[in-house]
PDB file of N, CA and C in Angstrom:
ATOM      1  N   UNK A   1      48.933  73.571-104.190  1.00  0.00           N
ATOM      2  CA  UNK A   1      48.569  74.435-105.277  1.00  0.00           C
ATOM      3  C   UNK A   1      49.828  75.017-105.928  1.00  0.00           C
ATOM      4  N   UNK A   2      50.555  75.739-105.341  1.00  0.00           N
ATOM      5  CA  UNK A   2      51.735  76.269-105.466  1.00  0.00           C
ATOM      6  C   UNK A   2      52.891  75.073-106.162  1.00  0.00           C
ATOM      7  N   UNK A   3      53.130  73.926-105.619  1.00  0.00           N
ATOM      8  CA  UNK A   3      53.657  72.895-106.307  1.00  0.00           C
ATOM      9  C   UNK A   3      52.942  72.779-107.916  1.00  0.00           C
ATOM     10  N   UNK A   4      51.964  72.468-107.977  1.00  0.00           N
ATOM     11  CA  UNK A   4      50.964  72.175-109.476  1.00  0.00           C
ATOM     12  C   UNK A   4      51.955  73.453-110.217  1.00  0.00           C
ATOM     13  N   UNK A   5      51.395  74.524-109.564  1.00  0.00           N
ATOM     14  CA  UNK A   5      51.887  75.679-110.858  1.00  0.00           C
ATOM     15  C   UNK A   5      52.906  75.973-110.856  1.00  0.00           C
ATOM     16  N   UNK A   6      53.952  75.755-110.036  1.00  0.00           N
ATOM     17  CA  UNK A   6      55.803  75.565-110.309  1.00  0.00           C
ATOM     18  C   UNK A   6      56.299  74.699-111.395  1.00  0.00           C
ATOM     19  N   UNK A   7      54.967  73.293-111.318  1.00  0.00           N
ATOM     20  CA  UNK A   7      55.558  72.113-111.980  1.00  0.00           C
ATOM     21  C   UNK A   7      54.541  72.155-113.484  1.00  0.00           C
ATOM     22  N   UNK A   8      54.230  73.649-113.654  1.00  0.00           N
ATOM     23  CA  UNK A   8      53.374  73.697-115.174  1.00  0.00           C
ATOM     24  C   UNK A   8      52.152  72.185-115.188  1.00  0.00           C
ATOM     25  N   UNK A   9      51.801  71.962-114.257  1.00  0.00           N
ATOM     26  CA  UNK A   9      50.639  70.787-114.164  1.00  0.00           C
ATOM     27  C   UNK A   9      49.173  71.286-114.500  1.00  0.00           C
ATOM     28  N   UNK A  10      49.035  72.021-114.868  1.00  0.00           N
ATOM     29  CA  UNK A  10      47.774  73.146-114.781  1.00  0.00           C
ATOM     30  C   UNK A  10      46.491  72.233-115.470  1.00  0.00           C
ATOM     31  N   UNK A  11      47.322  71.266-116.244  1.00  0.00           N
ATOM     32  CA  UNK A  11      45.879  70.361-116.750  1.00  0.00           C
ATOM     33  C   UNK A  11      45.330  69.070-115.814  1.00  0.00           C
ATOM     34  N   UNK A  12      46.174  68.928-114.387  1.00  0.00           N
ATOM     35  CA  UNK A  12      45.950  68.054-113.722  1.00  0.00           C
ATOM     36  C   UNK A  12      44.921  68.423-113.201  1.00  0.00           C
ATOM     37  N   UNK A  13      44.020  67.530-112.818  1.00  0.00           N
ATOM     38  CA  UNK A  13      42.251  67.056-112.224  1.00  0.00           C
ATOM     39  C   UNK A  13      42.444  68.237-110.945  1.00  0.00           C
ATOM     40  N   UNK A  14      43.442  67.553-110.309  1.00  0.00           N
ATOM     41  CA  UNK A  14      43.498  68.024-108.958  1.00  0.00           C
ATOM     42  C   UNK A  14      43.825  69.841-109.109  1.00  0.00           C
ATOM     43  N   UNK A  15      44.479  69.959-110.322  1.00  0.00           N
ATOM     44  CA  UNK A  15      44.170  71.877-110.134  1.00  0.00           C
ATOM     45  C   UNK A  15      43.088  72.448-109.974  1.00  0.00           C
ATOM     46  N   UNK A  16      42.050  71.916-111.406  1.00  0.00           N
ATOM     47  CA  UNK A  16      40.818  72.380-111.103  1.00  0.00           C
ATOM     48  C   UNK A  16      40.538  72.188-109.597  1.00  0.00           C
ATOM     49  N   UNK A  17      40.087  71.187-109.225  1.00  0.00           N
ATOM     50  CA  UNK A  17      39.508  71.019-108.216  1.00  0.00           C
ATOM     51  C   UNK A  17      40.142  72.006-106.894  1.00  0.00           C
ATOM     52  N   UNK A  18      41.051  72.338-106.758  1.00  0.00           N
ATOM     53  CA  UNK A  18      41.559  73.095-105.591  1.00  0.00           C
ATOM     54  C   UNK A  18      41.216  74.409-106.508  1.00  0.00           C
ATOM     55  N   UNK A  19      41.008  74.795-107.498  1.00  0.00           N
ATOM     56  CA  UNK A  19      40.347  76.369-107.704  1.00  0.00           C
ATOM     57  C   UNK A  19      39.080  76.403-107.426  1.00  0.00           C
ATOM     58  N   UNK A  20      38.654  75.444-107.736  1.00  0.00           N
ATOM     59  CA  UNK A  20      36.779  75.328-108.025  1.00  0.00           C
ATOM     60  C   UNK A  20      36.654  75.604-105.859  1.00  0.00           C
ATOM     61  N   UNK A  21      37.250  74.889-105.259  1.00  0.00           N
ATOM     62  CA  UNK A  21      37.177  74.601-103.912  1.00  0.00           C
ATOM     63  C   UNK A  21      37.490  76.091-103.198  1.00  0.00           C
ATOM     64  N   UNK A  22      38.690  76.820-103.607  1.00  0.00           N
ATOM     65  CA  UNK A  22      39.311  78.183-103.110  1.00  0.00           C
ATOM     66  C   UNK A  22      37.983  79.264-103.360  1.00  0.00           C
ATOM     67  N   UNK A  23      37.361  79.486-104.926  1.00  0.00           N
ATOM     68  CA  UNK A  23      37.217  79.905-105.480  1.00  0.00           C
ATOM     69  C   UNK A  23      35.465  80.263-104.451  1.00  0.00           C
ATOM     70  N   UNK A  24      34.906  78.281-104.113  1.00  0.00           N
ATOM     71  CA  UNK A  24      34.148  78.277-103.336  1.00  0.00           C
ATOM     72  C   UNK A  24      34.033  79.309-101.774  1.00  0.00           C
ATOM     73  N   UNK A  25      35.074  78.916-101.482  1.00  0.00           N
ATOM     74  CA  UNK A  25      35.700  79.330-100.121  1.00  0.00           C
ATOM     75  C   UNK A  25      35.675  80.945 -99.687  1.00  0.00           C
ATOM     76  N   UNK A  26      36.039  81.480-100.469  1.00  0.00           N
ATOM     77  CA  UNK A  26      36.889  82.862-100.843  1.00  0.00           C
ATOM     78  C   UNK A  26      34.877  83.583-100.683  1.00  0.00           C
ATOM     79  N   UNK A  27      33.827  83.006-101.720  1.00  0.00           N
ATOM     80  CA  UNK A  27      32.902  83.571-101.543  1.00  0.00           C
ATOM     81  C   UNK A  27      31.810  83.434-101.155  1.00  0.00           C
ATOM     82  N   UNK A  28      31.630  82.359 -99.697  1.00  0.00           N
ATOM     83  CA  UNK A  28      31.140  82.391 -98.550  1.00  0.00           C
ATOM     84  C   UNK A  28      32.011  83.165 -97.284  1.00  0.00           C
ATOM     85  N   UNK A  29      33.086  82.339 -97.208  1.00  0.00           N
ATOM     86  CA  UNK A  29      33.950  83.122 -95.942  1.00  0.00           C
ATOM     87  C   UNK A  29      33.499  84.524 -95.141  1.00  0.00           C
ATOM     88  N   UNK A  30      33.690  84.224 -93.889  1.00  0.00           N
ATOM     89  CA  UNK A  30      32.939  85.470 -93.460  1.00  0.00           C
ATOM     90  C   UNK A  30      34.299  86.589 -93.796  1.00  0.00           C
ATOM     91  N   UNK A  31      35.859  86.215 -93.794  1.00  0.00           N
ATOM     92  CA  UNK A  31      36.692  87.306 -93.585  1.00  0.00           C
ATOM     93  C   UNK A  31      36.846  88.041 -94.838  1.00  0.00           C
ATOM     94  N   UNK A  32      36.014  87.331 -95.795  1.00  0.00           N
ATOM     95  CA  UNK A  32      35.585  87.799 -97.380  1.00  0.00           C
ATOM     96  C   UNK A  32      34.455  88.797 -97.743  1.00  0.00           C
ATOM     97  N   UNK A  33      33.565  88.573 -97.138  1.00  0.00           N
ATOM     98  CA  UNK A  33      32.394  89.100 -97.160  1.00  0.00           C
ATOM     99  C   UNK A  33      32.587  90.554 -97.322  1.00  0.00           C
ATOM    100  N   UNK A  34      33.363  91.720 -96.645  1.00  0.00           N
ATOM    101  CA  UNK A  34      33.529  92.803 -97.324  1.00  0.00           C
ATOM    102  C   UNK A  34      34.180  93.053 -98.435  1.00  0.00           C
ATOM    103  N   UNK A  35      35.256  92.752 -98.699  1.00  0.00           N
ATOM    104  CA  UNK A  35      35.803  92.640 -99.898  1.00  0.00           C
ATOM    105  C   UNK A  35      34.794  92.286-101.170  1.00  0.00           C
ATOM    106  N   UNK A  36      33.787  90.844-100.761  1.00  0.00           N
ATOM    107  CA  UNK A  36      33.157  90.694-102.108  1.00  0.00           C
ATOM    108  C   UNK A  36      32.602  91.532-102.302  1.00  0.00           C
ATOM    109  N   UNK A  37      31.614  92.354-101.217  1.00  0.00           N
ATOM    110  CA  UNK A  37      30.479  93.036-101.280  1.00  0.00           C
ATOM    111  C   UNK A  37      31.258  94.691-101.997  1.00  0.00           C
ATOM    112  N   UNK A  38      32.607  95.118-101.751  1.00  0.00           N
ATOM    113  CA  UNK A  38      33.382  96.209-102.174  1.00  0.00           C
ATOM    114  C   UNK A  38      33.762  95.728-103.652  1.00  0.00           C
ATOM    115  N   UNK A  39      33.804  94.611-104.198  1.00  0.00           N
ATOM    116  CA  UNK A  39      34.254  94.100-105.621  1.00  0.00           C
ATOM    117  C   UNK A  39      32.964  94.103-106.299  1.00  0.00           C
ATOM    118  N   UNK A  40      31.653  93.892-105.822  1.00  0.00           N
ATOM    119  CA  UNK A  40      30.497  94.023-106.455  1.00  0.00           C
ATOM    120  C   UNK A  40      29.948  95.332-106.781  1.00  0.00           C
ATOM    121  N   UNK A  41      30.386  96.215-105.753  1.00  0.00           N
ATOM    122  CA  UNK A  41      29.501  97.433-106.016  1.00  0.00           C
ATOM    123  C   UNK A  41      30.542  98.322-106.869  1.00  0.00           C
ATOM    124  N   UNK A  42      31.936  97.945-107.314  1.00  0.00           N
ATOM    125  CA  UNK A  42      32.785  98.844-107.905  1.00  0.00           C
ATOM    126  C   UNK A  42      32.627  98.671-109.644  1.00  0.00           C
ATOM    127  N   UNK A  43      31.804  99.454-110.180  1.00  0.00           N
ATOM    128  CA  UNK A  43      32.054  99.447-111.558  1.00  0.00           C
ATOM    129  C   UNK A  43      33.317  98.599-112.138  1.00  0.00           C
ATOM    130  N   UNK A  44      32.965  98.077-113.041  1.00  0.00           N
ATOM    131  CA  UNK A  44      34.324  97.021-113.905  1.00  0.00           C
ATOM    132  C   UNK A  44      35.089  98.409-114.395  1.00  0.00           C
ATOM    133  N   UNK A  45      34.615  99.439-115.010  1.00  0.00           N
ATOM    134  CA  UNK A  45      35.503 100.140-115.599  1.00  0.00           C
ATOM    135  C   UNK A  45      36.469 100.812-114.525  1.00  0.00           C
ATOM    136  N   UNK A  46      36.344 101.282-113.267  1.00  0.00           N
ATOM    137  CA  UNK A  46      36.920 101.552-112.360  1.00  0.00           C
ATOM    138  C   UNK A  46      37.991 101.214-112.123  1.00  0.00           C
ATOM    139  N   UNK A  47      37.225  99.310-111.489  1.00  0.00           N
ATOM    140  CA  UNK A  47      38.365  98.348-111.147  1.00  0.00           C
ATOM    141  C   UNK A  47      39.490  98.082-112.399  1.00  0.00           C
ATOM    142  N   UNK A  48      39.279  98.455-113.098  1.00  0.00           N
ATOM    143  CA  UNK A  48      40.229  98.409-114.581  1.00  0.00           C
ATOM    144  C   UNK A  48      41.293  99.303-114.589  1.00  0.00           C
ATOM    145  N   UNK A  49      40.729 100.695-114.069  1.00  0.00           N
ATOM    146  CA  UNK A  49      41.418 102.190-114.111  1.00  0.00           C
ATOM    147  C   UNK A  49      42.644 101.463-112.815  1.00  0.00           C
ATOM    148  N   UNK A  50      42.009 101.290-111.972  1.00  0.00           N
ATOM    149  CA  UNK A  50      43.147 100.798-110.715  1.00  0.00           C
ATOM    150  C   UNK A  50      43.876  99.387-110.872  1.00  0.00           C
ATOM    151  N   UNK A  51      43.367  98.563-111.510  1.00  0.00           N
ATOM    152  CA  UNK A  51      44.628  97.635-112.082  1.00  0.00           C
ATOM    153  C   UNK A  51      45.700  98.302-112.481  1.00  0.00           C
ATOM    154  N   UNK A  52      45.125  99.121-113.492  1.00  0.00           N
ATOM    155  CA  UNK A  52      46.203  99.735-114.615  1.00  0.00           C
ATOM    156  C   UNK A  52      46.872 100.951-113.611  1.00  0.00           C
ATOM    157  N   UNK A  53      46.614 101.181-112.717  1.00  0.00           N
ATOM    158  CA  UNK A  53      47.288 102.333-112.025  1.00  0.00           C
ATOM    159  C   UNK A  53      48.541 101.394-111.149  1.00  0.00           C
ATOM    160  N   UNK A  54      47.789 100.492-110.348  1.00  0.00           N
ATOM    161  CA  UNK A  54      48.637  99.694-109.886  1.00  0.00           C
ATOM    162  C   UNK A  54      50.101  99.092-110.354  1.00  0.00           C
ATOM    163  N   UNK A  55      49.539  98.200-112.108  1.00  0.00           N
ATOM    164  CA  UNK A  55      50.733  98.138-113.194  1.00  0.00           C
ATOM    165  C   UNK A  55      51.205  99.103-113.451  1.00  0.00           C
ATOM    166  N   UNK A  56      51.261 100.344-113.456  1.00  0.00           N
ATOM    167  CA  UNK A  56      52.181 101.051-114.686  1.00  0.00           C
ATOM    168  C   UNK A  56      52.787 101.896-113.201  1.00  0.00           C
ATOM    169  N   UNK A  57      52.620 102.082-111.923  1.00  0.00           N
ATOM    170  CA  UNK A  57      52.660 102.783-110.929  1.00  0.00           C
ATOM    171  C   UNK A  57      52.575 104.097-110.876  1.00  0.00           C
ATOM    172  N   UNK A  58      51.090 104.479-111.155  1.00  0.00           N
ATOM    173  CA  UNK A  58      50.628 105.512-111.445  1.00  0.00           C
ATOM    174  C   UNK A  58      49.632 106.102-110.364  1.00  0.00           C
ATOM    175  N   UNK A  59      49.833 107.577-110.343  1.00  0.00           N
ATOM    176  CA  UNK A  59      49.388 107.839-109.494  1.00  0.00           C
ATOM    177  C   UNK A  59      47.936 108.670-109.834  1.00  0.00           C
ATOM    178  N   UNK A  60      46.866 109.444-109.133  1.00  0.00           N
ATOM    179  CA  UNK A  60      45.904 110.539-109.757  1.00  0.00           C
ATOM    180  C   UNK A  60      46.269 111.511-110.119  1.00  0.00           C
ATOM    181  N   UNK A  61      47.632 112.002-110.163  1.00  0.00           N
ATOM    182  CA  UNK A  61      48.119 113.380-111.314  1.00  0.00           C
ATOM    183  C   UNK A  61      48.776 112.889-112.340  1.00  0.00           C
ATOM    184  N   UNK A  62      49.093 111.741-112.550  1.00  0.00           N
ATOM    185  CA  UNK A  62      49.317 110.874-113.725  1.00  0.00           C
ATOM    186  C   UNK A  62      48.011 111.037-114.814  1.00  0.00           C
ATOM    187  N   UNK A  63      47.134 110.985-114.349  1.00  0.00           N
ATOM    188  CA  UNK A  63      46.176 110.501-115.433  1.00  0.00           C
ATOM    189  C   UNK A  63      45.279 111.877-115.718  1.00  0.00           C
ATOM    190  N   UNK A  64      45.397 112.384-114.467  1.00  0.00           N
ATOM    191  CA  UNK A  64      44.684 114.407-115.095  1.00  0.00           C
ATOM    192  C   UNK A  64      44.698 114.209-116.635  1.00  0.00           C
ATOM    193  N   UNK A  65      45.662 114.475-117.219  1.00  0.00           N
ATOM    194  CA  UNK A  65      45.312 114.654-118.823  1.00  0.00           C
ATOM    195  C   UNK A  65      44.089 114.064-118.990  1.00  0.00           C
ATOM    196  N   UNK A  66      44.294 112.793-119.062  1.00  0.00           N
ATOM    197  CA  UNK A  66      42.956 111.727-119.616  1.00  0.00           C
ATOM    198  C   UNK A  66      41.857 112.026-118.506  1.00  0.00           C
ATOM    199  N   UNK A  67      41.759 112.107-117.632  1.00  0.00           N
ATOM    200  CA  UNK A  67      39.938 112.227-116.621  1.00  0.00           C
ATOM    201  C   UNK A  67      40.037 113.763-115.774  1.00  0.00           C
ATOM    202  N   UNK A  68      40.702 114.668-116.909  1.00  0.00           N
ATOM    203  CA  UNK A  68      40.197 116.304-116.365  1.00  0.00           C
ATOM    204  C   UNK A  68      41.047 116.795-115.421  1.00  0.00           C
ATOM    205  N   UNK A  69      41.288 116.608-114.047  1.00  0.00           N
ATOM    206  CA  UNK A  69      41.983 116.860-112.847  1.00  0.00           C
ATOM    207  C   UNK A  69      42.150 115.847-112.191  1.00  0.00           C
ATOM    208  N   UNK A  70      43.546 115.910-111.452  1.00  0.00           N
ATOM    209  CA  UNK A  70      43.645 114.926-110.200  1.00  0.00           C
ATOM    210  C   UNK A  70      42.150 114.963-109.515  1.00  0.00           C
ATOM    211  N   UNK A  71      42.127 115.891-108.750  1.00  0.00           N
ATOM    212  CA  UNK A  71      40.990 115.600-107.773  1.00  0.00           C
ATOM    213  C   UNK A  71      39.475 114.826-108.729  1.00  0.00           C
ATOM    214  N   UNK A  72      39.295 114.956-110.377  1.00  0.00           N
ATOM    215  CA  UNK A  72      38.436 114.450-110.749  1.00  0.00           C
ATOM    216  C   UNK A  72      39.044 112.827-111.043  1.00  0.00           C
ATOM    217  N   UNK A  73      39.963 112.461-111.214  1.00  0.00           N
ATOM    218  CA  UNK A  73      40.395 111.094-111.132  1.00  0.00           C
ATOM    219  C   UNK A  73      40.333 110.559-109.422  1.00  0.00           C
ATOM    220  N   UNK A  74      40.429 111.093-108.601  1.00  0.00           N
ATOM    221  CA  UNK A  74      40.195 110.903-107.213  1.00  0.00           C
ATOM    222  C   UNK A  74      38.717 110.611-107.036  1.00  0.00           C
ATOM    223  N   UNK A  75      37.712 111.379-107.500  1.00  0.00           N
ATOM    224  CA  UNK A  75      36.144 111.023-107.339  1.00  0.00           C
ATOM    225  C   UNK A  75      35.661 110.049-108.477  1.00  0.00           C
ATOM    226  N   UNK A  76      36.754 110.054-109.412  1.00  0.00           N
ATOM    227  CA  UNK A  76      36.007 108.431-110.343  1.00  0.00           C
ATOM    228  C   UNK A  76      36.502 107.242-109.192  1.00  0.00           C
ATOM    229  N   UNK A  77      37.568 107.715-109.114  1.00  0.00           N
ATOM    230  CA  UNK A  77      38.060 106.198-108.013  1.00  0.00           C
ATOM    231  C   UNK A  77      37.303 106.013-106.367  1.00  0.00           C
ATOM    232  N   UNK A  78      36.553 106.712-106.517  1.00  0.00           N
ATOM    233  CA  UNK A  78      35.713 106.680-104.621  1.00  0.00           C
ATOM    234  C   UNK A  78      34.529 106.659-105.709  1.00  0.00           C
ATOM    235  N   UNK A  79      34.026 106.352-106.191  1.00  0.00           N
ATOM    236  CA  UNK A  79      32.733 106.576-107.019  1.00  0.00           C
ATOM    237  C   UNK A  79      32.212 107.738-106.842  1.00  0.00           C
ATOM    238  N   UNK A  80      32.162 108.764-106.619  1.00  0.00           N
ATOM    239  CA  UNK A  80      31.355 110.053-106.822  1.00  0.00           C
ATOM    240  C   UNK A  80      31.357 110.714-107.947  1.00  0.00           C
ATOM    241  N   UNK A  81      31.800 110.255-108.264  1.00  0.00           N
ATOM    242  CA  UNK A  81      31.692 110.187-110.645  1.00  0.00           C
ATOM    243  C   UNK A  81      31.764 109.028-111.393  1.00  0.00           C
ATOM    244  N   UNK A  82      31.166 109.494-112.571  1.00  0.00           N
ATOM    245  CA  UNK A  82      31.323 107.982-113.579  1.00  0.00           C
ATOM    246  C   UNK A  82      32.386 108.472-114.794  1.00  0.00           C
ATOM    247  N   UNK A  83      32.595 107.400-115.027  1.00  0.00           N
ATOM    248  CA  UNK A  83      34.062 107.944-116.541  1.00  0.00           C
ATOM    249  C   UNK A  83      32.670 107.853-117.234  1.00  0.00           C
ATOM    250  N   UNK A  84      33.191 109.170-118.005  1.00  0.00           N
ATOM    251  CA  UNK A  84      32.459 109.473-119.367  1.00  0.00           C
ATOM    252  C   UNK A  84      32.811 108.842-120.647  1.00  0.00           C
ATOM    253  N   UNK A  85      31.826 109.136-121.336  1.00  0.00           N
ATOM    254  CA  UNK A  85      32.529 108.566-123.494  1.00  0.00           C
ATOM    255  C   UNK A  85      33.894 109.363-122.981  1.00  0.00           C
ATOM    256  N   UNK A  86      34.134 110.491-122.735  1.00  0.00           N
ATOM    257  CA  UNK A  86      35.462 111.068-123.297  1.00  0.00           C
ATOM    258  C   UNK A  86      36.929 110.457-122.497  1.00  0.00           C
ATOM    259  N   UNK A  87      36.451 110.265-120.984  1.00  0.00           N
ATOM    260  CA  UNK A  87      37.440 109.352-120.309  1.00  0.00           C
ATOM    261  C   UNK A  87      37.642 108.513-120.795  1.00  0.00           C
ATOM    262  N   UNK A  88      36.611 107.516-121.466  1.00  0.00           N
ATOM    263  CA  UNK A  88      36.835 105.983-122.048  1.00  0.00           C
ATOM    264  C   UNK A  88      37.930 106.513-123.119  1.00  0.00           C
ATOM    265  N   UNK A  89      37.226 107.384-123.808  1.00  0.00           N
ATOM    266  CA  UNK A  89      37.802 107.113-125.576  1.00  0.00           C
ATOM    267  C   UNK A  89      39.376 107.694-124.879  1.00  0.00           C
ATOM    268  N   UNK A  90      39.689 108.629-123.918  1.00  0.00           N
ATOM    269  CA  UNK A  90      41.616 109.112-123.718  1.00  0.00           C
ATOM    270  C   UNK A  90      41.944 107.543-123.066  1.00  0.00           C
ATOM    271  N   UNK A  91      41.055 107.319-121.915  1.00  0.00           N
ATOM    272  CA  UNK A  91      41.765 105.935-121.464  1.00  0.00           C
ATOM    273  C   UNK A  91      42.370 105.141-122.758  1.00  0.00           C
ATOM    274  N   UNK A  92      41.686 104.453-123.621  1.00  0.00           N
ATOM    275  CA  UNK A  92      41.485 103.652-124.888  1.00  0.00           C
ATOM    276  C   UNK A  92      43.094 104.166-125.404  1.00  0.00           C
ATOM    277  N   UNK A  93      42.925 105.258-125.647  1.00  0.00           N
ATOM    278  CA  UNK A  93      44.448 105.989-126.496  1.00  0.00           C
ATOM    279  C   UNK A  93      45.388 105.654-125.299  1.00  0.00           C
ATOM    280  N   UNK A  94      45.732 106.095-124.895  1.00  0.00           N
ATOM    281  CA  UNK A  94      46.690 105.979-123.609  1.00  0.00           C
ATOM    282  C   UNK A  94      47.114 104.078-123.246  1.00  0.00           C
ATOM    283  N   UNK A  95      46.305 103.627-122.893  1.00  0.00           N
ATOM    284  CA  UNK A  95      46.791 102.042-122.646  1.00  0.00           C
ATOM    285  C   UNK A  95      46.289 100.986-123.731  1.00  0.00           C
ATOM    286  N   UNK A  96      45.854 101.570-125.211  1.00  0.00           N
ATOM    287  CA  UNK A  96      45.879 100.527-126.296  1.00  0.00           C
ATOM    288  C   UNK A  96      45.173  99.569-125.853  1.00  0.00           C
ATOM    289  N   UNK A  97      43.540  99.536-125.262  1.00  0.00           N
ATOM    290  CA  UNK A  97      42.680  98.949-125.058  1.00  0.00           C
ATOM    291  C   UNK A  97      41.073  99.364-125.371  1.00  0.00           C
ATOM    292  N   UNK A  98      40.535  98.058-125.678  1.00  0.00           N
ATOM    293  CA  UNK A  98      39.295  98.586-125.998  1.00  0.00           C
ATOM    294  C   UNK A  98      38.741  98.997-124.880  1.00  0.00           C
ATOM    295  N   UNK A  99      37.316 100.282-125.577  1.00  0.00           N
ATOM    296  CA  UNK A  99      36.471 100.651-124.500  1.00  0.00           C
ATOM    297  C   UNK A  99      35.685  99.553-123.725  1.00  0.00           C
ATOM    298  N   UNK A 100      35.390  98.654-124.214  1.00  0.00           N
ATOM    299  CA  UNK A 100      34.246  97.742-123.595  1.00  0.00           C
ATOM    300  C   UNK A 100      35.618  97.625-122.510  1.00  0.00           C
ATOM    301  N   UNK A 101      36.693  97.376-122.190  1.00  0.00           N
ATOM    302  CA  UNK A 101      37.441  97.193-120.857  1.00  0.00           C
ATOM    303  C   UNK A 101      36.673  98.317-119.846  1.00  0.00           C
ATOM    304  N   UNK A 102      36.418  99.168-120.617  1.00  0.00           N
ATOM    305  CA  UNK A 102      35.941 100.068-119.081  1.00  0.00           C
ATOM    306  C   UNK A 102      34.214 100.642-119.161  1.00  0.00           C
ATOM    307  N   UNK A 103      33.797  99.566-120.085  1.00  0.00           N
ATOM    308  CA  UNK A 103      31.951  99.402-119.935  1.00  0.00           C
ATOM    309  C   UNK A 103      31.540  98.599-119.036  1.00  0.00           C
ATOM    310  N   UNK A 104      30.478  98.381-118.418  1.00  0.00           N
ATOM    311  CA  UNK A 104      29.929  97.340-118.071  1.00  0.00           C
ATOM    312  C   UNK A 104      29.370  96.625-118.965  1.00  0.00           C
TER     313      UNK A 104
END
């Protein structure tokens, strides 16, 4: 796999086929099975907020301005809150993305 995408081959047969196969793998596997079941139940807009925390290396008093308080950016990220219109629309300003990134 790693060879293919060193050597920019990405239109070769055999790429697909080793994603389609991983891709298989990854969501039966039993050492998967929590992870999928933790990627399913996490709101897309969430998992979005923590990409983007991850990239920019940001932490929950980073983003207070935009989602109210640290500790209220702490309970969007454990789910015990939902981002509101008003989180979306500061998120939106702040990282120059549309809201549907953090709709379902």
């Amino acid at each position: 796999m790693e060879f293919l995408v060193d050597h920019d081959d990405l239109e070769n047969p055999l790429f697909e086929l080793l994603c389609a196969r991983i891709s298989e793998y990854e969501k039966h596997a039993p050492e998967f099975k929590a992870l999928n079941q933790h990627l399913e139940e996490t709101p897309p807009g969430v998992s979005v907020l923590r990409t983007l925390m991850d990239q920019y290396g940001l932490k929950a008093a980073d983003l207070a301005n935009e989602l109210g308080s640290k500790s209220n950016v702490s309970n969007i990220l454990n789910g015990r809150r939902a981002l509101t219109v008003n989180h979306i629309k500061a998120l939106t300003q702040r990282f120059k993305l549309p809201a549907d990134a953090f709709i379902e």
